[in-house]
C-alpha atoms as a PDB file:
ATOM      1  CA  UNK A   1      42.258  67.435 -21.915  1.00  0.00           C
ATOM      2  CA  UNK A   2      45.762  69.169 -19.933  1.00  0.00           C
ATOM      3  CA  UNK A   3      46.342  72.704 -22.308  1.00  0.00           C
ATOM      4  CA  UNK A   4      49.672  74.055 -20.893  1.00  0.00           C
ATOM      5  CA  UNK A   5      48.245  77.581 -20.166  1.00  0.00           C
ATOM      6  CA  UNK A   6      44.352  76.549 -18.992  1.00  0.00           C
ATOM      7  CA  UNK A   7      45.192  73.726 -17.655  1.00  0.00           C
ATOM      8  CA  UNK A   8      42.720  70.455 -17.526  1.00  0.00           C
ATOM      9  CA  UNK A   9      40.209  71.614 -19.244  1.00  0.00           C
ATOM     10  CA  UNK A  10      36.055  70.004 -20.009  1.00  0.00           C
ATOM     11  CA  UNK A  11      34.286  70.523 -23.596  1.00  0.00           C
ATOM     12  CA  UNK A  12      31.112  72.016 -22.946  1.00  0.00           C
ATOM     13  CA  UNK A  13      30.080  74.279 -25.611  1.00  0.00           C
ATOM     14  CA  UNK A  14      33.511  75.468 -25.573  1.00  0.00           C
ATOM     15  CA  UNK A  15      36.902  74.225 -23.294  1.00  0.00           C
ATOM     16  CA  UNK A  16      36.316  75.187 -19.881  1.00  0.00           C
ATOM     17  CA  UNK A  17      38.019  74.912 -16.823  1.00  0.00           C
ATOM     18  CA  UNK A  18      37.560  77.479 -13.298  1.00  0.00           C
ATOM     19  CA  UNK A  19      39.171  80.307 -11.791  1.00  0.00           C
ATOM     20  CA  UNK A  20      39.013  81.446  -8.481  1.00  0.00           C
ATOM     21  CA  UNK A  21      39.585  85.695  -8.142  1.00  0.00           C
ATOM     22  CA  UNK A  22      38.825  88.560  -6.171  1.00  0.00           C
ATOM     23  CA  UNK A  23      36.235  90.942  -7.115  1.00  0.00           C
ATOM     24  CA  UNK A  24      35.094  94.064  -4.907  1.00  0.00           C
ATOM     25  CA  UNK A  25      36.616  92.056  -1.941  1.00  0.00           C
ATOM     26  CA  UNK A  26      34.804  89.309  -2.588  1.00  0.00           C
ATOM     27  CA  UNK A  27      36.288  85.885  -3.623  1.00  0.00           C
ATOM     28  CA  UNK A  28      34.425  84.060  -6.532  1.00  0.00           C
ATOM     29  CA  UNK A  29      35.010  80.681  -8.424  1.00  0.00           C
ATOM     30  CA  UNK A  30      33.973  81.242 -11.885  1.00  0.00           C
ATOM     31  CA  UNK A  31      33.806  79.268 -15.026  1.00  0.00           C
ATOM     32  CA  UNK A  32      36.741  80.509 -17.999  1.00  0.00           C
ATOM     33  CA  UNK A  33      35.517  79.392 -21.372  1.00  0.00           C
ATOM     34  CA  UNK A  34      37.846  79.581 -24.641  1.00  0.00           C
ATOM     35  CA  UNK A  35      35.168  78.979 -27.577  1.00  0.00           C
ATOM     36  CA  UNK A  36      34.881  76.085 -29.538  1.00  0.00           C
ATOM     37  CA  UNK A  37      32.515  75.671 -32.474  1.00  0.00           C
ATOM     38  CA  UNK A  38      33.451  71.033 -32.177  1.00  0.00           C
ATOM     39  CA  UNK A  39      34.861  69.032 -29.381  1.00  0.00           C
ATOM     40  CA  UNK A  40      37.763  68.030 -31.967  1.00  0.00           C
ATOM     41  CA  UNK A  41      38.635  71.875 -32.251  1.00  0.00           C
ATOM     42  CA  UNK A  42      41.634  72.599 -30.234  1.00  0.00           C
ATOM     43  CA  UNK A  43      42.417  75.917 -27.614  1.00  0.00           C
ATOM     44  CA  UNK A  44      43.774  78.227 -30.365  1.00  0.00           C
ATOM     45  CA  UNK A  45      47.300  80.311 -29.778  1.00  0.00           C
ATOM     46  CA  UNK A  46      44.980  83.145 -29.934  1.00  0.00           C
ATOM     47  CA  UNK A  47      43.141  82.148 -26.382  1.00  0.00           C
ATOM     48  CA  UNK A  48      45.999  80.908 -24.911  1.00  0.00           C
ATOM     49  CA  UNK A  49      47.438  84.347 -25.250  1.00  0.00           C
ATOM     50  CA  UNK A  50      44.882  86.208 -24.233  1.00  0.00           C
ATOM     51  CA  UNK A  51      44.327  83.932 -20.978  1.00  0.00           C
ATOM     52  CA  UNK A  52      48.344  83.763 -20.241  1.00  0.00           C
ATOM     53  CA  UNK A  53      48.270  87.389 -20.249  1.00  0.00           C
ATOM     54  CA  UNK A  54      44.834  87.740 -18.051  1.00  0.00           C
ATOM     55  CA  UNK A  55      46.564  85.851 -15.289  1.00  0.00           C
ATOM     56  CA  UNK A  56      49.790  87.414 -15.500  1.00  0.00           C
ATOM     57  CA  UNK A  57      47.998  90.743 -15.242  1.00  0.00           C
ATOM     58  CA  UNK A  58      45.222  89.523 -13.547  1.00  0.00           C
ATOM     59  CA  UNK A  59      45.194  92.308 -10.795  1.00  0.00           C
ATOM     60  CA  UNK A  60      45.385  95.182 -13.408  1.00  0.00           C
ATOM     61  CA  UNK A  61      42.403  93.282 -15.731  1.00  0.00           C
ATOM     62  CA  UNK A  62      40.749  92.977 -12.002  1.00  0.00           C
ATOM     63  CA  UNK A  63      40.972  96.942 -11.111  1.00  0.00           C
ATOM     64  CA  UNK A  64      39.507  98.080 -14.588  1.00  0.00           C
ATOM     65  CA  UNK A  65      37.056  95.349 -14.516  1.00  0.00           C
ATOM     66  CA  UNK A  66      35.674  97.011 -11.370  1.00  0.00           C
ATOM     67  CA  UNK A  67      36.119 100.362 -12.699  1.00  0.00           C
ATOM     68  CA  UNK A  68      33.801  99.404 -15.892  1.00  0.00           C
ATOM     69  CA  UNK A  69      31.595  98.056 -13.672  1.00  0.00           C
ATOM     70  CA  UNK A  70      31.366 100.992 -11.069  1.00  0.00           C
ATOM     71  CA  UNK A  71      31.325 103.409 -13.968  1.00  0.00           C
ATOM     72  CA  UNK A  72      28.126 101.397 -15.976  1.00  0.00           C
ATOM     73  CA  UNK A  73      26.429 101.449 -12.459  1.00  0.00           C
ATOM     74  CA  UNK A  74      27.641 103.538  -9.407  1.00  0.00           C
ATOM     75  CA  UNK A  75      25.404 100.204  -7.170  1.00  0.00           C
ATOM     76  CA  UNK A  76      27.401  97.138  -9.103  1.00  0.00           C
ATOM     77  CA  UNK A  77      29.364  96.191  -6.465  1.00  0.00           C
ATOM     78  CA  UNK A  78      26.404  94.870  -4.856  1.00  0.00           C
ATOM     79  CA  UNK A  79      24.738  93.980  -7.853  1.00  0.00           C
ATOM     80  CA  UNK A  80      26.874  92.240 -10.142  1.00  0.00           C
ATOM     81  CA  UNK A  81      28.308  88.820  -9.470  1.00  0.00           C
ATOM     82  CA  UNK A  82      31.043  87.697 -12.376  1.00  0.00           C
ATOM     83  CA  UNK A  83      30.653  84.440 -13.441  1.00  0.00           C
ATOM     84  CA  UNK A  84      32.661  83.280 -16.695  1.00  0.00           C
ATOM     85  CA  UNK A  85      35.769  84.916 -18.528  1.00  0.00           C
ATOM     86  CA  UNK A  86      34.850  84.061 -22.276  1.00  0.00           C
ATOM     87  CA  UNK A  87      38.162  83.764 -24.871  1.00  0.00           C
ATOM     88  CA  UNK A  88      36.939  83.844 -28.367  1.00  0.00           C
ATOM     89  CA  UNK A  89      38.867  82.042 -30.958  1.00  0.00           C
ATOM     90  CA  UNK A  90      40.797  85.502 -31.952  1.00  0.00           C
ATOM     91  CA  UNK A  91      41.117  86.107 -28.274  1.00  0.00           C
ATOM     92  CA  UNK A  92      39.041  88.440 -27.558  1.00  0.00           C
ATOM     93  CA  UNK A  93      37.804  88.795 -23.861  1.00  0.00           C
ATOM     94  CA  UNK A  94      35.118  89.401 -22.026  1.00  0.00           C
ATOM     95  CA  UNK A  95      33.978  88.584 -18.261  1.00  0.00           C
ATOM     96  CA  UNK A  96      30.463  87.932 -17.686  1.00  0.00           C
ATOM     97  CA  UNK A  97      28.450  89.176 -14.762  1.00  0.00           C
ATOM     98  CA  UNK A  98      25.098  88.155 -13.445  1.00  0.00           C
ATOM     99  CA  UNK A  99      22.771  91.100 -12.142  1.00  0.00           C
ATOM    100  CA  UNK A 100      21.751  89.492  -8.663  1.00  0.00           C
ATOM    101  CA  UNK A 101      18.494  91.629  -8.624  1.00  0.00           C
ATOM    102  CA  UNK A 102      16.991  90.466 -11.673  1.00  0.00           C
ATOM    103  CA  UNK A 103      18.085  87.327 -13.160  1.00  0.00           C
ATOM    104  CA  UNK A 104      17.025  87.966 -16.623  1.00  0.00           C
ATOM    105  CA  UNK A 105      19.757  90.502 -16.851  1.00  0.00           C
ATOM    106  CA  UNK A 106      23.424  90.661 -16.457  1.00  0.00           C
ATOM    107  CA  UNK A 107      26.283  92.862 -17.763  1.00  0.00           C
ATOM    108  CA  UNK A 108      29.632  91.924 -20.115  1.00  0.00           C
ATOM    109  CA  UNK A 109      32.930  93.945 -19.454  1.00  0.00           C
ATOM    110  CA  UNK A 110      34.494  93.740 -22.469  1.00  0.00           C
ATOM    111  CA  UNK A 111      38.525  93.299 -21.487  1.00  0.00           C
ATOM    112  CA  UNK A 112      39.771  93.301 -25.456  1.00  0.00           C
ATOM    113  CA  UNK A 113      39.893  94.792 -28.227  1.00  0.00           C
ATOM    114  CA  UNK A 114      38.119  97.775 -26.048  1.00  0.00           C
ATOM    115  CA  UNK A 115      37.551  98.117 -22.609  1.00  0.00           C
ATOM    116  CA  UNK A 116      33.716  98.229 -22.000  1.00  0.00           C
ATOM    117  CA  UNK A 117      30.592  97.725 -20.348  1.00  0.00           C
ATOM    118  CA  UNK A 118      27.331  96.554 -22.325  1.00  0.00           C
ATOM    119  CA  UNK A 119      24.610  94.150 -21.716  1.00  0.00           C
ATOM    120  CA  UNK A 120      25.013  90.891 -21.749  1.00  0.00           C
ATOM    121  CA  UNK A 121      22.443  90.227 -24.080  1.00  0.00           C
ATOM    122  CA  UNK A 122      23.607  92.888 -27.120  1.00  0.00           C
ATOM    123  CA  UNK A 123      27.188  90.793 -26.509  1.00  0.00           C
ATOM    124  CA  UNK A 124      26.117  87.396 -26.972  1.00  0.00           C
END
């Protein structure tokens, strides 16, 4: 399916589709996923706003990204690797990191409502 702001997006547990950014220095590809409880259940205007604003602002959303990570652990630029932007339904956002020492773990930086770092586990 073409969505005007995602693009050509896959149904996989949600509509995804990839991004490449810069995080650290670093250049990653990375999976963006706007939820979807059915295949039949479109991108809502919700997730299309939140994601048309991420890549309008996408340096800003970058910066505090790294910030939240820095701040959670003073070592995450080496330890973290981000690996999907999630879009809930409402459009909330969150960008999902995988701890590259332990592969059990990981980290969320929560983008919206509030800016924050938790686990990924107590976000999912």
């Amino acid at each position: 399916m073409n969505n005007r702001v995602f693009g050509e997006v896959k149904f996989n547990m949600g509509w995804e589709t990839s991004l490449s950014l810069v995080i650290f220095g670093l250049g990653y590809k990375i999976t963006v996923s706007a939820d979807s409880f059915y295949e039949n259940d479109l991108i809502t205007e919700a997730q299309e706003n939140a994601y048309s604003d991420f890549l309008r602002n996408r340096d800003e959303w970058i910066k505090r990204t790294e910030e939240a990570l820095l701040n959670y652990d003073g070592n995450a630029e080496k330890k973290y690797k981000p690996a999907l932007l999630k879009i809930d339904r409402d459009g909330t956002m969150a960008m999902l990191f995988d701890d590259t020492e332990n592969v059990e773990d990981g980290i969320a930086i929560c983008l919206t409502p509030k800016m924050e770092a938790i686990p990924v586990d107590a976000y999912l």
